[in-house]
N, C-alpha and C. Protein backbone atom coordinates (compact mmCIF):
# COMPACT_ATOMS: atom_id res chain seq x y z
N UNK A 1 229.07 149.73 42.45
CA UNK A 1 228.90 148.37 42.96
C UNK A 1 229.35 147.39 41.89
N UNK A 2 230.63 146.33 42.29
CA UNK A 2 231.25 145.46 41.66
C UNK A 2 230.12 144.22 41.93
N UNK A 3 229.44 143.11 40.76
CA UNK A 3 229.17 141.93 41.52
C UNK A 3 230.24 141.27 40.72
N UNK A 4 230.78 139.91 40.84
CA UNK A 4 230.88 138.62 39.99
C UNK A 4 229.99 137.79 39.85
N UNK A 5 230.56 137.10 39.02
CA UNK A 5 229.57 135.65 38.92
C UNK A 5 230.41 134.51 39.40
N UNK A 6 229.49 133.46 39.92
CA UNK A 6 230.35 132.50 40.77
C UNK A 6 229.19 131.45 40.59
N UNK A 7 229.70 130.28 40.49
CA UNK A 7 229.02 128.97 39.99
C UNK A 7 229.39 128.18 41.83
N UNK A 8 227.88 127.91 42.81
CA UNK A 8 227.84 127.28 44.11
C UNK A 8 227.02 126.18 43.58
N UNK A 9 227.51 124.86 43.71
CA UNK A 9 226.57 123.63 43.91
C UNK A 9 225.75 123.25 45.21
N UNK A 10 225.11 123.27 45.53
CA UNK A 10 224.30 123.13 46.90
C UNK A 10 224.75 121.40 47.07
N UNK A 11 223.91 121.23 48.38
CA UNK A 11 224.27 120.18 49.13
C UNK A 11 223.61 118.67 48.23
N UNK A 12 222.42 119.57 47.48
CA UNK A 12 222.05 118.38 46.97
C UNK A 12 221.96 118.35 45.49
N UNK A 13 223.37 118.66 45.04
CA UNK A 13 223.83 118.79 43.88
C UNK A 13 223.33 119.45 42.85
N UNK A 14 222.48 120.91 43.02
CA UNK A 14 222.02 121.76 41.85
C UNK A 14 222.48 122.96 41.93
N UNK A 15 223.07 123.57 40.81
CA UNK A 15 224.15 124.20 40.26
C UNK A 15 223.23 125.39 40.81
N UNK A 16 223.94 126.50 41.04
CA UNK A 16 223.64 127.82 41.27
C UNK A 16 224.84 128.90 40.84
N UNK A 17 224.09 129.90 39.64
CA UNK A 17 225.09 130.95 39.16
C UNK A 17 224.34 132.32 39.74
N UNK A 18 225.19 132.72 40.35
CA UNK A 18 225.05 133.90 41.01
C UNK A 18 225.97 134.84 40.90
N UNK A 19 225.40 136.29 41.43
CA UNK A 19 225.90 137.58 41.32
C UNK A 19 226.46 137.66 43.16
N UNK A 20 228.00 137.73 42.71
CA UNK A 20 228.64 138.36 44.57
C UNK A 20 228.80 139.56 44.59
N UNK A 21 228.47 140.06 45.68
CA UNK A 21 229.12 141.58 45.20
C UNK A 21 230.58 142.07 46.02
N UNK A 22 231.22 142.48 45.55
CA UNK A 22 232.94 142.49 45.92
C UNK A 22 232.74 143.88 46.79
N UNK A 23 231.75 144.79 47.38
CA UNK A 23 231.81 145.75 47.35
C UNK A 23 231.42 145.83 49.42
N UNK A 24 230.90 144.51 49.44
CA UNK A 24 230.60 144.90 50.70
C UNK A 24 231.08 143.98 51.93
N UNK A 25 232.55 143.63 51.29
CA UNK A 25 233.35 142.83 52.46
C UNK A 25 232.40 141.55 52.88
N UNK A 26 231.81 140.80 52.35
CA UNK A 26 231.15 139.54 52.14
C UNK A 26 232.22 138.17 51.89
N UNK A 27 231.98 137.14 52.74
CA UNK A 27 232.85 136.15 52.36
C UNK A 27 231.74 135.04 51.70
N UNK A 28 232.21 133.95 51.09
CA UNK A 28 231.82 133.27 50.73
C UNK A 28 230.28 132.33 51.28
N UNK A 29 230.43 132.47 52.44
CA UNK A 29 229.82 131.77 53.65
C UNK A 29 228.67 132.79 53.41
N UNK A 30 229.19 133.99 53.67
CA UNK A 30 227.91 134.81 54.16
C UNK A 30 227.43 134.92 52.72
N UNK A 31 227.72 134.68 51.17
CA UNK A 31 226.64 134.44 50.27
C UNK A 31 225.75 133.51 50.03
N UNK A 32 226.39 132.15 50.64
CA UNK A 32 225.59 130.87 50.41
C UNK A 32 224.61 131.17 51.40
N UNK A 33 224.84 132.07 52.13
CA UNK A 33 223.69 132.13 53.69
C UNK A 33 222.17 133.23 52.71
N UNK A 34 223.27 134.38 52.16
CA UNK A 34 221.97 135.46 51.92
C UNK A 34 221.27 134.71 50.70
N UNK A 35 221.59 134.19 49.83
CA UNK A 35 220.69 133.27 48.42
C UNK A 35 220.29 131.92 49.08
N UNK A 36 220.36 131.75 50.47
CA UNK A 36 219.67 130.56 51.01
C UNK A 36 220.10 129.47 50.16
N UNK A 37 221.46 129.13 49.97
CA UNK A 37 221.61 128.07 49.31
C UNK A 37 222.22 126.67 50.17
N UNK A 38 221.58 126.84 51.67
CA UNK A 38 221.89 125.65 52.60
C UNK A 38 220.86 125.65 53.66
N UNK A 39 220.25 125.00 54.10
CA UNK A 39 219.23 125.18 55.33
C UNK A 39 219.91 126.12 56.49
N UNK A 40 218.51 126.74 56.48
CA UNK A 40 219.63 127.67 58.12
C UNK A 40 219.98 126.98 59.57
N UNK A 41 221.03 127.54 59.90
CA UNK A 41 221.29 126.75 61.10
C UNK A 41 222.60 125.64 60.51
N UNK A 42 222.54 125.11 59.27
CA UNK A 42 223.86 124.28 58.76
C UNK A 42 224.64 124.73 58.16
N UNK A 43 224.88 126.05 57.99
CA UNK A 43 226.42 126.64 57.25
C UNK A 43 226.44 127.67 57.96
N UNK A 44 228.12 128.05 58.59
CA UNK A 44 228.27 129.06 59.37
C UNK A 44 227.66 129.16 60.85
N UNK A 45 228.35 127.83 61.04
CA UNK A 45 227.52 127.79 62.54
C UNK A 45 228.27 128.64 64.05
N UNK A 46 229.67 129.15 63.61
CA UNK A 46 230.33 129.60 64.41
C UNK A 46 230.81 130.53 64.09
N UNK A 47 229.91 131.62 63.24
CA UNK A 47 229.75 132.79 62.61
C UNK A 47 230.69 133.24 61.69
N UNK A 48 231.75 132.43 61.74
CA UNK A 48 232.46 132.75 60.07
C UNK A 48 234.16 132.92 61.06
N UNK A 49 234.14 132.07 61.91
CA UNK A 49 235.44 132.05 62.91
C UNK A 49 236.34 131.00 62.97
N UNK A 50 236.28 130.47 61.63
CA UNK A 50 237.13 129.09 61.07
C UNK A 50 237.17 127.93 61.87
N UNK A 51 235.72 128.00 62.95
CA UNK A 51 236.16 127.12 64.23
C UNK A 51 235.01 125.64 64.16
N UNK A 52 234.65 126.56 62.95
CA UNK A 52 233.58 124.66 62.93
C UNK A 52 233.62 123.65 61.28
N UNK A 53 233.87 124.49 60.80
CA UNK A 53 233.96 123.92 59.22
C UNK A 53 232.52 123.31 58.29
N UNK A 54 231.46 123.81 59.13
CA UNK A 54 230.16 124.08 58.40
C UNK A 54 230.46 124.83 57.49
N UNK A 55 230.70 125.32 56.86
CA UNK A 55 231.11 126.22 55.45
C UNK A 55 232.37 125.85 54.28
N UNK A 56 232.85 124.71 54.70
CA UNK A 56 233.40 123.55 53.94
C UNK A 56 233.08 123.41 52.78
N UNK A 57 233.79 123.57 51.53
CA UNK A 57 233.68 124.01 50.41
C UNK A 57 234.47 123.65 49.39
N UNK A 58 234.03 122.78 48.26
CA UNK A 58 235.21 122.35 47.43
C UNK A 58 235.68 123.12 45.93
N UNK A 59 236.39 123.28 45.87
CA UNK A 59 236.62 124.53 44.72
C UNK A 59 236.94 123.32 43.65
N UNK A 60 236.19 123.79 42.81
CA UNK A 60 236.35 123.71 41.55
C UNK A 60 237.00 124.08 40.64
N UNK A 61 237.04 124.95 40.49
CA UNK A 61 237.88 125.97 39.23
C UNK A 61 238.91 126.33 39.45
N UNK A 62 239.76 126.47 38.71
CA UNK A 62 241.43 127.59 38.71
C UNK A 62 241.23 128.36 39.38
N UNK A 63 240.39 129.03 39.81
CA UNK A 63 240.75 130.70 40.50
C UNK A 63 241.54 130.65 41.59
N UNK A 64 242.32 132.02 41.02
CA UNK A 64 243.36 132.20 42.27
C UNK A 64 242.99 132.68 43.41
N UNK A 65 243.03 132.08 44.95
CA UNK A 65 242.78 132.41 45.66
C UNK A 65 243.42 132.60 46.82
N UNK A 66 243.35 133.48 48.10
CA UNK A 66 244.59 133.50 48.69
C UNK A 66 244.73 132.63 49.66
N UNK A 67 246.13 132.60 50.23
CA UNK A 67 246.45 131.33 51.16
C UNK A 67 246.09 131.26 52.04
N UNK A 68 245.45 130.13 52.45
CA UNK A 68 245.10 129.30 53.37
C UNK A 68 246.21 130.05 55.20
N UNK A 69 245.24 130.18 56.05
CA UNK A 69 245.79 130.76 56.91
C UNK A 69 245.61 129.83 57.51
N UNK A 70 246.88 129.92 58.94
CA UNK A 70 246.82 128.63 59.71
C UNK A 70 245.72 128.28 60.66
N UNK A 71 245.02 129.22 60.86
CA UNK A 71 243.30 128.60 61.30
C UNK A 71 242.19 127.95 60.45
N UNK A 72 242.42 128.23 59.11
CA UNK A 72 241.33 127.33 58.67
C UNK A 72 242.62 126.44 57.84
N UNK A 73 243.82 126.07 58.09
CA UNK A 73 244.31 124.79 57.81
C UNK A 73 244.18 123.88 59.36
N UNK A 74 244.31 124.92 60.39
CA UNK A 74 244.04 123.56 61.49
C UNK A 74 242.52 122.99 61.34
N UNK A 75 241.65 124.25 61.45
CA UNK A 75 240.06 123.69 60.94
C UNK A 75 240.14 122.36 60.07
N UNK A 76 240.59 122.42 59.36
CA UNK A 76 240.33 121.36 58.29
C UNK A 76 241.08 120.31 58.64
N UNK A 77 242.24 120.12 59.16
CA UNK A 77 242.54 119.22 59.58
C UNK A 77 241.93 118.17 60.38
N UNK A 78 240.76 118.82 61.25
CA UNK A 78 240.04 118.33 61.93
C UNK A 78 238.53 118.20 61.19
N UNK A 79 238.30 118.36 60.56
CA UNK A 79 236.95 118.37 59.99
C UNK A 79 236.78 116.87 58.97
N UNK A 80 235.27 116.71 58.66
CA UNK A 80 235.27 115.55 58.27
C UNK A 80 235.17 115.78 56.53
N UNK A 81 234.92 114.79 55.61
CA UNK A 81 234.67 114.61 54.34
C UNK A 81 235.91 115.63 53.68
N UNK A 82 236.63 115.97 54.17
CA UNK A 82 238.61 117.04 53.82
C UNK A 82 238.82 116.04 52.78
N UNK A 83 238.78 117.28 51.56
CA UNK A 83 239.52 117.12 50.02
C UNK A 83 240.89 117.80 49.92
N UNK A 84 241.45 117.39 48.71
CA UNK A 84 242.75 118.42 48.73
C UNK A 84 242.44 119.90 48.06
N UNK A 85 240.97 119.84 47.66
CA UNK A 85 240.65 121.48 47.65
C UNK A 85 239.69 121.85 48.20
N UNK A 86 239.88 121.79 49.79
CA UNK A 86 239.04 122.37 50.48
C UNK A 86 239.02 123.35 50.64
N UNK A 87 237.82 124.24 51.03
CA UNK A 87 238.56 125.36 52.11
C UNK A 87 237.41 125.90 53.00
N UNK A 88 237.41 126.70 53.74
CA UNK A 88 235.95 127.20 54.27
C UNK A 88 235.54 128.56 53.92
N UNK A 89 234.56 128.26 53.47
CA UNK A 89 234.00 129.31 52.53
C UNK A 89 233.71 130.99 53.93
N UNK A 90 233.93 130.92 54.81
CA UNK A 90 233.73 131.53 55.81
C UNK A 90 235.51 132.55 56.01
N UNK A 91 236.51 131.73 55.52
CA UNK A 91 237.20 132.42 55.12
C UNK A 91 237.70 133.17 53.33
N UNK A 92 237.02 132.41 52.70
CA UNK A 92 237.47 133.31 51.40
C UNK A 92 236.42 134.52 50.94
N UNK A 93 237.04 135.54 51.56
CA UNK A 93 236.04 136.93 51.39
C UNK A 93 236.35 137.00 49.72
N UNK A 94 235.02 137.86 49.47
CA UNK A 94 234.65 137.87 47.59
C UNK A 94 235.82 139.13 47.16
N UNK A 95 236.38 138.89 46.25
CA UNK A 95 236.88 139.96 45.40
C UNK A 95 236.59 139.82 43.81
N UNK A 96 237.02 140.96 43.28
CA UNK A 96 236.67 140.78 41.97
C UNK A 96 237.55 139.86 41.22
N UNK A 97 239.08 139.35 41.81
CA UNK A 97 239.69 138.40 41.33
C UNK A 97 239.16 136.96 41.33
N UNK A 98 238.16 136.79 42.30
CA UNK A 98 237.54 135.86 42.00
C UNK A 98 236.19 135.30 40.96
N UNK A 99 236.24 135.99 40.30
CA UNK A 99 235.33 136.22 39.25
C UNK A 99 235.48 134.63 38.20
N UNK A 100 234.36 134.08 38.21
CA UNK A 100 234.36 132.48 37.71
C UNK A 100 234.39 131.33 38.84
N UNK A 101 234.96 132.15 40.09
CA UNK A 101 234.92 130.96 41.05
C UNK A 101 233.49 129.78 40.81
N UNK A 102 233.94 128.34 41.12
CA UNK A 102 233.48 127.64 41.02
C UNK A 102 233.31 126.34 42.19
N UNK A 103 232.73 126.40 43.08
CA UNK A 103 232.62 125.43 44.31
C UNK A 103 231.32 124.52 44.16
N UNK A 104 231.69 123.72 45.48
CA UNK A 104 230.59 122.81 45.40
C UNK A 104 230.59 122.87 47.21
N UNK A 105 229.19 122.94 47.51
CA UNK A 105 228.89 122.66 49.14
C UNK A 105 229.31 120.80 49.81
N UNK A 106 230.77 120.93 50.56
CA UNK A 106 230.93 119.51 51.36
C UNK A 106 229.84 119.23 52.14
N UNK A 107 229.66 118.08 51.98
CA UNK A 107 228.46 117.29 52.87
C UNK A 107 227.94 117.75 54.55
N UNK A 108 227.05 117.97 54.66
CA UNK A 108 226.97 118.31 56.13
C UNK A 108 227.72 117.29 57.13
N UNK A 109 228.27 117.83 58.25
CA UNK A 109 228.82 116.85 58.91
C UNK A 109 227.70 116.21 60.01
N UNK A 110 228.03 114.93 60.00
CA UNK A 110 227.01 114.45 60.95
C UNK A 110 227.08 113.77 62.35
């Protein structure tokens, strides 16, 4: 069992360093869900199907990550509080290349 470490800011701006583990096909979404780092019911509301952008996510750090597929670039197109480093955490599944990732939780939409 691979974990990383990955630095998530919650919604109401307190830093969280945590262990992902690369081992069990987990995306981003579904870690902020299992360490409860968003009220339930407000992240991943359309189960991790790029179709709501509750899992809206601003990256922080260099890490390389892979490209943006054209469902969660139309997602975002449509979604509210869209940075130029967004992405939805519902699509970036954990690998060990991501090791240092660094995000921050986008504002709930209202």
């Amino acid at each position: 069992m691979t974990d990383i470490k990955i630095k998530i800011t919650d919604r109401d701006g307190v830093l969280h360093e945590i262990d992902a583990p690369t081992d069990m096909n987990m995306n981003l979404m579904e870690v902020v869900r299992s360490y409860e780092l968003a009220p339930e019911g407000t992240i991943g509301i359309c189960g991790g199907m790029a179709m709501c952008a509750s899992c809206q996510c601003y990256v922080l750090s260099d890490t390389e990550l892979p490209e943006m597929s054209d469902d969660e670039e139309a997602m975002l197109s449509e979604a509210f509080n869209v940075k130029d480093n967004s992405r939805l955490g519902c699509q970036l599944h954990i690998s060990e290349d991501m090791e240092g990732l660094e995000v921050a939780l986008a504002p709930e939409e209202l």
